[in-house]
C-alpha atoms as a PDB file:
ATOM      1  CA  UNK A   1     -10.737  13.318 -15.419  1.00  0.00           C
ATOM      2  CA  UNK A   2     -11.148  15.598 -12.286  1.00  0.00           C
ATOM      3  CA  UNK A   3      -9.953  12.732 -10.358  1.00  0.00           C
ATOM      4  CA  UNK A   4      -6.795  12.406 -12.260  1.00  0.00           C
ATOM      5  CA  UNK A   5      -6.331  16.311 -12.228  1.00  0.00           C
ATOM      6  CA  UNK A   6      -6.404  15.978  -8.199  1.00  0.00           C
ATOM      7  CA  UNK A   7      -4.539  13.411  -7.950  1.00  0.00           C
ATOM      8  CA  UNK A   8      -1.466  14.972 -10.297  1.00  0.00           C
ATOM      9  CA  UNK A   9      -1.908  18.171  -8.389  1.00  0.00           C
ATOM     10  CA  UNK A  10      -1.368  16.627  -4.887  1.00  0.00           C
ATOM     11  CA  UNK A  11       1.409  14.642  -6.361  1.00  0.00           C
ATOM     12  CA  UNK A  12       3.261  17.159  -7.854  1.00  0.00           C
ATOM     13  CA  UNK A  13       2.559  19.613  -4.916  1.00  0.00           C
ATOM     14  CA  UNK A  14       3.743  17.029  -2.318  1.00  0.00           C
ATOM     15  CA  UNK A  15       7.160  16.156  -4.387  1.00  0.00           C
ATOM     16  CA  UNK A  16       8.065  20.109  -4.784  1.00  0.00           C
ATOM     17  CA  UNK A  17       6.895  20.064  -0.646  1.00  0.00           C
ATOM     18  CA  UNK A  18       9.634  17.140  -0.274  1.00  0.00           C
ATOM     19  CA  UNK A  19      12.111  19.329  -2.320  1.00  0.00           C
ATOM     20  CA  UNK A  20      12.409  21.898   0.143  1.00  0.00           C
ATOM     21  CA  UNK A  21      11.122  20.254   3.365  1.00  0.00           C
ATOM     22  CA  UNK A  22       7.925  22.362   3.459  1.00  0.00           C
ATOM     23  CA  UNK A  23       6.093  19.945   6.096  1.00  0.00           C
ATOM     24  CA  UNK A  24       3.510  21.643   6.412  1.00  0.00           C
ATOM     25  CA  UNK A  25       2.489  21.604   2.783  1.00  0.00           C
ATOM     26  CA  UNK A  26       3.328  17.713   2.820  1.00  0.00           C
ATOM     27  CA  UNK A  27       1.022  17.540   5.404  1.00  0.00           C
ATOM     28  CA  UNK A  28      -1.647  19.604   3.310  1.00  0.00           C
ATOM     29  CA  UNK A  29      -1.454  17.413   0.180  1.00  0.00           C
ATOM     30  CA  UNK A  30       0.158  13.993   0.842  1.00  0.00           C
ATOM     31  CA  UNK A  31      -3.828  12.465   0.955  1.00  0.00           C
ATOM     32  CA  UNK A  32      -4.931  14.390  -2.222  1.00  0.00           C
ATOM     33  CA  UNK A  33      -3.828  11.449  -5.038  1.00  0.00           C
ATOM     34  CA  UNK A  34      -5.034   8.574  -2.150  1.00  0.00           C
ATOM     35  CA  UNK A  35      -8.387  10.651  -1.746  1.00  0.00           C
ATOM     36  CA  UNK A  36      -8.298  11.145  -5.426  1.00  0.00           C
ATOM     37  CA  UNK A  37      -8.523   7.203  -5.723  1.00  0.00           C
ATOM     38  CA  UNK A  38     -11.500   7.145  -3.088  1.00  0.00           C
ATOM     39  CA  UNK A  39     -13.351   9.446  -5.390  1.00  0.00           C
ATOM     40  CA  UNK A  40     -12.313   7.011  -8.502  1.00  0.00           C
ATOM     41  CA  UNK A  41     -13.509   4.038  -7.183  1.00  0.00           C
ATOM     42  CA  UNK A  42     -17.177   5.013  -6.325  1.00  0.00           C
ATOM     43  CA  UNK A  43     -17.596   4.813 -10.144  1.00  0.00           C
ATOM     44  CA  UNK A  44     -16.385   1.234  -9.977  1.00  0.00           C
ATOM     45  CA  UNK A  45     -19.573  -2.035  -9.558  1.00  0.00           C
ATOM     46  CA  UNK A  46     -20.554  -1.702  -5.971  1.00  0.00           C
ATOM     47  CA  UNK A  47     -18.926  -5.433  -4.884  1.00  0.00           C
ATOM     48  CA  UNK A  48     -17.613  -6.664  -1.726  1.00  0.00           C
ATOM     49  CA  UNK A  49     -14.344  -6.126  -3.307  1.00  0.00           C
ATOM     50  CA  UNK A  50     -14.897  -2.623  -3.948  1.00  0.00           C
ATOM     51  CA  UNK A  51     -16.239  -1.766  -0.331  1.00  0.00           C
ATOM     52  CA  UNK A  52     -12.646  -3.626   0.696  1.00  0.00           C
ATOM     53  CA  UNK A  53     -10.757  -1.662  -1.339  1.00  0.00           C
ATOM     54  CA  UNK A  54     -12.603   1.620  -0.199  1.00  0.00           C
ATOM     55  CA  UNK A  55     -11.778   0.463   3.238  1.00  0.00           C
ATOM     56  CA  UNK A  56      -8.278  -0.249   2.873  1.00  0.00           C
ATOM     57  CA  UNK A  57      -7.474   3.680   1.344  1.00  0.00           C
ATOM     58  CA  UNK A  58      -9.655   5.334   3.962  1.00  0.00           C
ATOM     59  CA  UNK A  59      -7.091   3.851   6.401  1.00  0.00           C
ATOM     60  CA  UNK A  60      -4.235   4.509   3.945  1.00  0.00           C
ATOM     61  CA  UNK A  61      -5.239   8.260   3.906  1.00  0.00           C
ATOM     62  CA  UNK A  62      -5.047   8.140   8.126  1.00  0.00           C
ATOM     63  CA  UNK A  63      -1.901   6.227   7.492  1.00  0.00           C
ATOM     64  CA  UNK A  64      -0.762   9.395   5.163  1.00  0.00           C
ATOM     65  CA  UNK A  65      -1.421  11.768   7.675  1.00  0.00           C
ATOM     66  CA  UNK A  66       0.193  10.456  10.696  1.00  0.00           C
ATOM     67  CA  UNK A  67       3.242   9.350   8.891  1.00  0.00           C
ATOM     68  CA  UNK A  68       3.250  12.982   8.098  1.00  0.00           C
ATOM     69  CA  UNK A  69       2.603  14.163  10.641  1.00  0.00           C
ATOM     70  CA  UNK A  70       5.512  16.492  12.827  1.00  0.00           C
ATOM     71  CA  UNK A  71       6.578  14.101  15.936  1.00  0.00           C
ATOM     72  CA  UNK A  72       7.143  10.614  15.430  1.00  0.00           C
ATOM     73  CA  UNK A  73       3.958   8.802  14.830  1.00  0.00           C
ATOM     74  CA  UNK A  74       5.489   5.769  13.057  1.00  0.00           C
ATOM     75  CA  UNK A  75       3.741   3.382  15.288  1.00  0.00           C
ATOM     76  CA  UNK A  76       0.073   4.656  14.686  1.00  0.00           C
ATOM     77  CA  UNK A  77       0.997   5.181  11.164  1.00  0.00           C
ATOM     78  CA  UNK A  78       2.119   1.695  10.473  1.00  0.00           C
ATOM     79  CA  UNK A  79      -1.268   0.289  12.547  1.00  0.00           C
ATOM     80  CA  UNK A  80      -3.499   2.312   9.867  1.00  0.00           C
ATOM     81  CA  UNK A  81      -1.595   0.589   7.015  1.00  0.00           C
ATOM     82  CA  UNK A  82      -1.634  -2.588   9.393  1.00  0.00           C
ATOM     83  CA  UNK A  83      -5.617  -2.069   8.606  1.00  0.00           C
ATOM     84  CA  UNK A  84      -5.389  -1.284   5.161  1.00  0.00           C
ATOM     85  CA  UNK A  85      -3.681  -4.400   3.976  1.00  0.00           C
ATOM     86  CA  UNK A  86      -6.376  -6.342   6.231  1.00  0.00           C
ATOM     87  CA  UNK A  87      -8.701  -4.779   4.192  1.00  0.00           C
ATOM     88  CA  UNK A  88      -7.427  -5.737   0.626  1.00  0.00           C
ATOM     89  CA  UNK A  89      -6.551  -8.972   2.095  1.00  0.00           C
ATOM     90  CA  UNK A  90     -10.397  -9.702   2.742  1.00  0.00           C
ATOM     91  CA  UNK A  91     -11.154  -7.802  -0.613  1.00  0.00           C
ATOM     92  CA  UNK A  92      -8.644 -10.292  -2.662  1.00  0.00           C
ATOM     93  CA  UNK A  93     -10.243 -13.465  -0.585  1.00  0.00           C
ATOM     94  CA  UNK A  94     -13.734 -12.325  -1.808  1.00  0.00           C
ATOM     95  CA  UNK A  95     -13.036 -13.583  -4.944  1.00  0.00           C
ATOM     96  CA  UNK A  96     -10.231 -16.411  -4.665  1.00  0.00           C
ATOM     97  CA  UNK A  97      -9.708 -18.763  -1.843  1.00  0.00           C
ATOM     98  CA  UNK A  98      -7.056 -21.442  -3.834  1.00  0.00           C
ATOM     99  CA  UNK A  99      -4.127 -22.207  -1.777  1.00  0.00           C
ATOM    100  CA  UNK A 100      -1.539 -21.304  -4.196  1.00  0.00           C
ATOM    101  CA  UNK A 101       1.382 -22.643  -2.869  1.00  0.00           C
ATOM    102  CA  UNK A 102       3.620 -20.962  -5.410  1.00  0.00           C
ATOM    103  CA  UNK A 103       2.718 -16.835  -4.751  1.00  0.00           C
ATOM    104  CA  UNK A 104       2.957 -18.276  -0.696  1.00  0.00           C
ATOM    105  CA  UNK A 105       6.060 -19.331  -0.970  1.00  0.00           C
ATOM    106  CA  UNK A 106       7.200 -16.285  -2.586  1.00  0.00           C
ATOM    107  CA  UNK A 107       5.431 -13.903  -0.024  1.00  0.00           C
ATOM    108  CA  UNK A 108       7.006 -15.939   2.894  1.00  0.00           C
ATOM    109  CA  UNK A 109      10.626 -15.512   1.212  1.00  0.00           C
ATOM    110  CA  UNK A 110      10.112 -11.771   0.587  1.00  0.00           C
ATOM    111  CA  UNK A 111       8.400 -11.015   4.095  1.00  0.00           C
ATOM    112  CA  UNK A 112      11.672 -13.200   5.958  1.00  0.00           C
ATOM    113  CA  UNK A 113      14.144 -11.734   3.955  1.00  0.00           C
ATOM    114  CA  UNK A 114      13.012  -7.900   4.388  1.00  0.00           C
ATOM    115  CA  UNK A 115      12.385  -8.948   8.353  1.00  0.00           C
ATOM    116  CA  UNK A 116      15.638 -10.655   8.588  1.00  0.00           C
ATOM    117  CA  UNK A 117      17.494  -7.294   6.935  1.00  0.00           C
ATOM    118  CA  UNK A 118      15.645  -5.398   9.792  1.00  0.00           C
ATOM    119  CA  UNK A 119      16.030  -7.648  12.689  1.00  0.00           C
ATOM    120  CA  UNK A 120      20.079  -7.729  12.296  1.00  0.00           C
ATOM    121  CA  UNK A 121      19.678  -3.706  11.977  1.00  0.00           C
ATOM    122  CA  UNK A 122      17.676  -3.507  15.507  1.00  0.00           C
ATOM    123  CA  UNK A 123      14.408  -2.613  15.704  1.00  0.00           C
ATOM    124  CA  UNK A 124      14.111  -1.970  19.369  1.00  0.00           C
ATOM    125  CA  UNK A 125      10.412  -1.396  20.764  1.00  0.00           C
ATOM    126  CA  UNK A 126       9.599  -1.425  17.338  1.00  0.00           C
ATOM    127  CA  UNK A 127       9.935  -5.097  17.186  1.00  0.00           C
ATOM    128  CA  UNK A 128       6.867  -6.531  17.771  1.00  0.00           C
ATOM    129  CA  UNK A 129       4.949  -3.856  15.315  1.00  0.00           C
ATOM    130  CA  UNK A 130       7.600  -4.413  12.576  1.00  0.00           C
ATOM    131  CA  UNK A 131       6.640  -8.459  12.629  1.00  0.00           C
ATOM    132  CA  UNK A 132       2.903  -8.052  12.600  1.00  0.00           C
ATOM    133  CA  UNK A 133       3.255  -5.803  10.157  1.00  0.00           C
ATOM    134  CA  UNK A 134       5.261  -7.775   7.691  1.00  0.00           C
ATOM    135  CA  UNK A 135       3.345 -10.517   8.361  1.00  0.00           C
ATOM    136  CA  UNK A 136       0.365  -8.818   7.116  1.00  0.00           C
ATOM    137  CA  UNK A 137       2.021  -7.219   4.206  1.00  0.00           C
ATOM    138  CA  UNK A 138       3.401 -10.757   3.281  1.00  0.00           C
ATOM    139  CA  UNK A 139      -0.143 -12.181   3.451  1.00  0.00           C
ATOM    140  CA  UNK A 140      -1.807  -9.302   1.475  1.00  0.00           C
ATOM    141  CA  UNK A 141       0.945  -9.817  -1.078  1.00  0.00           C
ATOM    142  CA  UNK A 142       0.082 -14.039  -1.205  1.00  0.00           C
ATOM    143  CA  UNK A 143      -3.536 -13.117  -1.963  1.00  0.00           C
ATOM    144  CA  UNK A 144      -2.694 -10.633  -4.754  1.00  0.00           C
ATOM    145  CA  UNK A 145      -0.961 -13.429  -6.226  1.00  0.00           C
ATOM    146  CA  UNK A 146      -3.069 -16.036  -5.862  1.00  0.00           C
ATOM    147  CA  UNK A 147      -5.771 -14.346  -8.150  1.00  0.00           C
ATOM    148  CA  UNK A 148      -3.489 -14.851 -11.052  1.00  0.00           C
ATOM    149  CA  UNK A 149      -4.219 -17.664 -12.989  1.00  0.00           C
ATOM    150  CA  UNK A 150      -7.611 -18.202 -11.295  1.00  0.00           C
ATOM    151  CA  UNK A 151     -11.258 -17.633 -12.394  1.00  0.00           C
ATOM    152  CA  UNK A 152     -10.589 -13.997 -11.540  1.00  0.00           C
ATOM    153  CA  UNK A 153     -11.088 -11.305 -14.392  1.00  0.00           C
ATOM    154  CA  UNK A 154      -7.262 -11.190 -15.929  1.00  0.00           C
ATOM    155  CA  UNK A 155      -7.174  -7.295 -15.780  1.00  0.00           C
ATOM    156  CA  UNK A 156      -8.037  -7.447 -11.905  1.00  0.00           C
ATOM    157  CA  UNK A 157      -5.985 -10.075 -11.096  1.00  0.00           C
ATOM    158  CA  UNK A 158      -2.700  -8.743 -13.232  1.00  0.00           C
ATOM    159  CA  UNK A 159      -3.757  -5.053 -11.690  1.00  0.00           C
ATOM    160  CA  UNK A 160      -3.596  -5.870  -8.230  1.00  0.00           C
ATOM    161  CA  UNK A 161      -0.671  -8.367  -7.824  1.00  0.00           C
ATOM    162  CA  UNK A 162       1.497  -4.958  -9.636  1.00  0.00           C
ATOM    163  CA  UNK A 163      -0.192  -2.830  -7.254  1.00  0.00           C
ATOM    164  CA  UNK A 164       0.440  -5.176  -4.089  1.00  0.00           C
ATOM    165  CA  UNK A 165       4.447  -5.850  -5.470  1.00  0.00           C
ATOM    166  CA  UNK A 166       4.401  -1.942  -5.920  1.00  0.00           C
ATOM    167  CA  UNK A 167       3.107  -1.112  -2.062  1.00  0.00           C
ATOM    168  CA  UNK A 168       5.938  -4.212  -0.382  1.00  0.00           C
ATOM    169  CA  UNK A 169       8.348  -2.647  -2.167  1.00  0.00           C
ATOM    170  CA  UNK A 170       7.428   0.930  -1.328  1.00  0.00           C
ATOM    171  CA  UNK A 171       7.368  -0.273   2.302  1.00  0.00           C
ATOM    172  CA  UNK A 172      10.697  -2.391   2.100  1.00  0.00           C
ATOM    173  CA  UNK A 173      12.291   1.037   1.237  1.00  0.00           C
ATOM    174  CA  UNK A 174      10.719   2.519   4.445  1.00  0.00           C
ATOM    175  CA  UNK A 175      12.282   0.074   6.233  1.00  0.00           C
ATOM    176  CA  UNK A 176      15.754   0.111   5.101  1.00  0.00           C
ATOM    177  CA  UNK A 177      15.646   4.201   4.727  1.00  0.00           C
ATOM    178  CA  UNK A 178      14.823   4.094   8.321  1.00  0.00           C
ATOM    179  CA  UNK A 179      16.251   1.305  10.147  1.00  0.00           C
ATOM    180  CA  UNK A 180      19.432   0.249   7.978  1.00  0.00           C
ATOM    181  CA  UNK A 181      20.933   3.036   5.095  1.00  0.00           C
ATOM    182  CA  UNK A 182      18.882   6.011   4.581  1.00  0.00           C
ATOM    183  CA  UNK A 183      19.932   7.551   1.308  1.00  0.00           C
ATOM    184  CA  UNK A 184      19.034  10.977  -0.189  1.00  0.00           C
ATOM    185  CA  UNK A 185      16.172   9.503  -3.156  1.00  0.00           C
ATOM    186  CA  UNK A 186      14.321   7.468  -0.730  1.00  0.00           C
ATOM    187  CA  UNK A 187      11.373   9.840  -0.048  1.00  0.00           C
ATOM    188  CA  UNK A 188      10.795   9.826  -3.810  1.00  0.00           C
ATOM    189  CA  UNK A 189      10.898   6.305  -4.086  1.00  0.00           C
ATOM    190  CA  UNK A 190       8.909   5.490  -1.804  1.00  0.00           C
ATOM    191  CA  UNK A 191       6.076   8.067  -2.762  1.00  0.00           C
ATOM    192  CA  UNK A 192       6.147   6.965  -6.171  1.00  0.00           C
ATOM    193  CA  UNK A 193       6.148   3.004  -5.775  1.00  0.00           C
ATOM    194  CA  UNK A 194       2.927   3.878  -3.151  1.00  0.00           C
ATOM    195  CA  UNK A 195       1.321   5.909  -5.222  1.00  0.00           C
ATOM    196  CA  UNK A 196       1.531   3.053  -8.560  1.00  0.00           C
ATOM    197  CA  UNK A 197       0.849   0.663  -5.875  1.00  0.00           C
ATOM    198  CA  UNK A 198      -2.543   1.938  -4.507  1.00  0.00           C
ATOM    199  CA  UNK A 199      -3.632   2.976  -8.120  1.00  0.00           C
ATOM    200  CA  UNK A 200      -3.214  -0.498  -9.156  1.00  0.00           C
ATOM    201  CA  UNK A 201      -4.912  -1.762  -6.165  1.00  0.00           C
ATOM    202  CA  UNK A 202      -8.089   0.667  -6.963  1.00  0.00           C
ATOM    203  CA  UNK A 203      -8.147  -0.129 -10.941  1.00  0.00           C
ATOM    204  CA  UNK A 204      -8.399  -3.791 -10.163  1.00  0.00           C
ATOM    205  CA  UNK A 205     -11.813  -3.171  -8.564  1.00  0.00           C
ATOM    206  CA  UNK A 206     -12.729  -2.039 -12.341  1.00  0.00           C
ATOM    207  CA  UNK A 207     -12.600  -5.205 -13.921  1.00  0.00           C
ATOM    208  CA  UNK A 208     -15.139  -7.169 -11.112  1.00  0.00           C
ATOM    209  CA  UNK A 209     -17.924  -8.196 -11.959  1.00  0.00           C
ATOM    210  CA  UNK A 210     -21.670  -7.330 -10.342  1.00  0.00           C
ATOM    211  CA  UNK A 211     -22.495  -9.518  -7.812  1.00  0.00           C
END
């Protein structure tokens, strides 16, 4: 429960921060509900998907900060989210390794067609980043999908392919805020998909089993 009250008081703080453009404050609590989740998931079985998970949101929490950062820090922010999907990537393969051409086929179609909206926008020196990046995104997001249907607990599996569709689209928004249309709700949006996102990401560690 003291989790959850962190994590609701960082939230709420950082929405009334985004309300009046109190950056400093936004600085202040925009890690509380992702450090909230680090404290969450030490009560989860100590697996290899665990420690992955615990890897991937102490990277998301530098990820938080720089993006928050004042100056532009976009680049260093989207390498520490680079990391973090590496690192629920390797968490999701710890448990399923099928090909699963199906949830491949759909990350490579949403990855191309979120690149392609990007590309025709310009992304200048920001090319190169923005490709790795989706690329890793779109992989994360195969592997989240590939647990369904698998030998993997049906809570974990269902818990992070949400979370994972919940982070690509939180990101997708980024992208088009910033690089195509930005529109007025977009900060919100994107908080609040990220935030779902990562909490379904860290209650699918719940459901593993001991190994």
């Amino acid at each position: 429960m003291g989790w959850l009250i962190l994590a609701l008081m960082g939230a709420v703080t950082f929405l009334y921060g985004v309300s009046v453009h109190a950056a400093l404050l936004c600085l202040l609590v925009k890690p509380l509900p992702v450090l909230a989740l680090l404290g969450w998931l030490h009560d989860a079985p100590p697996t290899d998907y665990r420690r992955w998970i615990s890897l991937g949101l102490i990277f998301s929490l530098l990820g938080d900060v720089l993006l928050a950062w004042p100056g532009d820090l976009f680049v260093f922010g989207l390498g520490a989210f680079l990391v973090a999907h590496l690192a629920y990537l390797r968490a999701y393969l710890s448990d399923c390794r099928r090909l699963a051409l199906l949830p491949l086929m759909l990350a490579l179609g949403v990855g191309a067609a979120l690149l392609g909206i990007l590309i025709s926008h310009g992304l200048g020196p920001l090319l190169i980043p923005v490709i790795v990046y989706g690329l890793a995104i779109s992989a994360m997001l195969w592997r989240a999908l590939a647990r369904l249907g698998s030998g993997v607990p049906k809570r974990s599996a269902l818990l992070a392919a949400a979370g994972a569709l919940a982070f690509v689209f939180s990101d997708s928004v980024i992208g088009i805020s910033r690089f195509v249309v930005p529109f007025e709700a977009a900060p919100y949006v994107i908080i609040l998909s990220y935030w779902l996102g990562q909490w379904g990401i860290t209650a699918s560690a719940f459901t593993q089993e001991r190994r």
